[in-house]
C-alpha atoms as a PDB file:
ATOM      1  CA  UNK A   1     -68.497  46.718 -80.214  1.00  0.00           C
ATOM      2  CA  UNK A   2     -66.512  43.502 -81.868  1.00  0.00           C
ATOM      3  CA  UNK A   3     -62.833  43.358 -81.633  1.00  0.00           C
ATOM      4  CA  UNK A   4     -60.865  42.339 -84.805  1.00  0.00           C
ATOM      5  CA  UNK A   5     -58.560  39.171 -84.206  1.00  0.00           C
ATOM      6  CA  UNK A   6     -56.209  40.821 -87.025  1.00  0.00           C
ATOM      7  CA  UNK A   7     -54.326  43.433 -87.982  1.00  0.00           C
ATOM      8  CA  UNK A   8     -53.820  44.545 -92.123  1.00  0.00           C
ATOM      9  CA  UNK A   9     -50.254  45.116 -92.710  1.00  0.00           C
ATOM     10  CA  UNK A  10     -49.180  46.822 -96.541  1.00  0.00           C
ATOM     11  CA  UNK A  11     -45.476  46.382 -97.753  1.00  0.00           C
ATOM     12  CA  UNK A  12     -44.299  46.628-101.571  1.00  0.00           C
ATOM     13  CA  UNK A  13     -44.381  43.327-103.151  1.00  0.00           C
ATOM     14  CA  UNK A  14     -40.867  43.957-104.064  1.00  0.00           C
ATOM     15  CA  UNK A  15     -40.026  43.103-100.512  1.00  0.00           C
ATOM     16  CA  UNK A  16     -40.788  39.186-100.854  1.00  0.00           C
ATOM     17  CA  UNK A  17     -42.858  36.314 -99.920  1.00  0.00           C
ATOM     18  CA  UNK A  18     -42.464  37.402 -96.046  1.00  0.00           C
ATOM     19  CA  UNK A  19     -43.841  39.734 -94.074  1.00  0.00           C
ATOM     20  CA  UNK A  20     -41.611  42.476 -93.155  1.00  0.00           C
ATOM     21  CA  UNK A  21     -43.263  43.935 -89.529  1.00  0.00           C
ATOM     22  CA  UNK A  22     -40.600  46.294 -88.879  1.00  0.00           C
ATOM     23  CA  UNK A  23     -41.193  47.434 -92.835  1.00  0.00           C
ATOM     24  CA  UNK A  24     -44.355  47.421 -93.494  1.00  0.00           C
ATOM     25  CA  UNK A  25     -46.795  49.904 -92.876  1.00  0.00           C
ATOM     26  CA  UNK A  26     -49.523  49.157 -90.662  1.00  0.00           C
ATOM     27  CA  UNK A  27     -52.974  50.093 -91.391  1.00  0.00           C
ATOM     28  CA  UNK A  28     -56.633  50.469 -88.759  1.00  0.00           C
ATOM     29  CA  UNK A  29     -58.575  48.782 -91.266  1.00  0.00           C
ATOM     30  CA  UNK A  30     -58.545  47.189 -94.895  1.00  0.00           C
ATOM     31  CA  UNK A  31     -59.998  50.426 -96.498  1.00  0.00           C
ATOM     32  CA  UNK A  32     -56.952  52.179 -95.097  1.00  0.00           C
ATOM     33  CA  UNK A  33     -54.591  49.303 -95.993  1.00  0.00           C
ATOM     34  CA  UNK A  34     -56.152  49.904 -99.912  1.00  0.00           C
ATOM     35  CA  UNK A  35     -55.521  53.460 -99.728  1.00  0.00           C
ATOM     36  CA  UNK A  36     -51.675  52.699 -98.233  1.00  0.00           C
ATOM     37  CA  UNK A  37     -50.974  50.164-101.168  1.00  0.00           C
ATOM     38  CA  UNK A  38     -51.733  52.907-103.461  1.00  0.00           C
ATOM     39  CA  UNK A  39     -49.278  55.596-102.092  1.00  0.00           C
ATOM     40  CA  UNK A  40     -46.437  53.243-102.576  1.00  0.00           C
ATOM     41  CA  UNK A  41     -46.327  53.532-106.601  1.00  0.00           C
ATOM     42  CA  UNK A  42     -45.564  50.310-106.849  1.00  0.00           C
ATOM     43  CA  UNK A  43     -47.075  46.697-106.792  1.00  0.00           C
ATOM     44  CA  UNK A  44     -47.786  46.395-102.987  1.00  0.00           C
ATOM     45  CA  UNK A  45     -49.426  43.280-101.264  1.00  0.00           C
ATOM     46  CA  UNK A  46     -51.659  43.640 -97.935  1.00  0.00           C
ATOM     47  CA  UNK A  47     -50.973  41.121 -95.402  1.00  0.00           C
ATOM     48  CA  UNK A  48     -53.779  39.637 -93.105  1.00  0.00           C
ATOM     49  CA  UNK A  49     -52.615  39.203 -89.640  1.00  0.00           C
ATOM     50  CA  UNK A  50     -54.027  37.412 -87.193  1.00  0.00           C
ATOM     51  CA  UNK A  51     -53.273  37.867 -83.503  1.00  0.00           C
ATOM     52  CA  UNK A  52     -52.326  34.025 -83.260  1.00  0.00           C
ATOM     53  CA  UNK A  53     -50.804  32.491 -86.235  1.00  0.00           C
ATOM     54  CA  UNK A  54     -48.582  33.148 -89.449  1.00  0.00           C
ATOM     55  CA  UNK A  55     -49.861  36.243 -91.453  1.00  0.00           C
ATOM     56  CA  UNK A  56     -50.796  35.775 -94.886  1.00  0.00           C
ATOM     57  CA  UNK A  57     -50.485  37.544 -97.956  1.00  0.00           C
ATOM     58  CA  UNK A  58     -54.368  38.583 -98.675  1.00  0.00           C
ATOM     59  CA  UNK A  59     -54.534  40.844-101.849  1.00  0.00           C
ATOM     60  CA  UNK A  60     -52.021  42.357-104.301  1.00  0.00           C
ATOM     61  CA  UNK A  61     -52.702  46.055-105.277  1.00  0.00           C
ATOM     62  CA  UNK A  62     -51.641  47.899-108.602  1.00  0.00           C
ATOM     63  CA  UNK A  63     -52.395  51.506-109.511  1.00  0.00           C
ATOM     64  CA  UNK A  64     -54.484  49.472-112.183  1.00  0.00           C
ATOM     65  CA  UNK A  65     -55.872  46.146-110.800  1.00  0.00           C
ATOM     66  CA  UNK A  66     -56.395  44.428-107.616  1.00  0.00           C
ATOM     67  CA  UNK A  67     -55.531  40.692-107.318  1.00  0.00           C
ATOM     68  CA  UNK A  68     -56.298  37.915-104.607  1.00  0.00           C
ATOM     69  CA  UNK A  69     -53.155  36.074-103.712  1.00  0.00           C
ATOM     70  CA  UNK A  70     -53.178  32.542-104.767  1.00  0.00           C
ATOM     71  CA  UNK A  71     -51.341  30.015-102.682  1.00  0.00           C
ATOM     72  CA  UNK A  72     -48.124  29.017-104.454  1.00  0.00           C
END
């Protein structure tokens, strides 16, 4: 059995360049973070979050199209 060193967080793009933890929604896995980022109806961006360190915006999802996020 491995153990994950992050977590997959899913918030609305809307919300900002920041990770909101007490506004996000938290998801096991990144198949469940896709299927969050869909329910929102909105751009929504999936945060990887590792146990030590800064989380990072990983991938922006659209009802239409999924992006990577691209360092600013």
């Amino acid at each position: 059995m491995t153990t994950s060193t992050f977590d997959y967080a899913v918030q609305p793009t809307s919300f900002g360049r920041k990770l909101d933890q007490w506004g996000c929604l938290w998801a096991k896995d990144i198949d469940h973070a896709y299927d969050l980022a869909m329910t929102f109806g909105e751009k929504a961006t999936i945060w990887k979050c590792p146990h030590a360190g800064e989380p990072m915006a990983w991938v922006t999802v659209d009802q239409e199209s999924i992006s990577p996020v691209l360092p600013a």
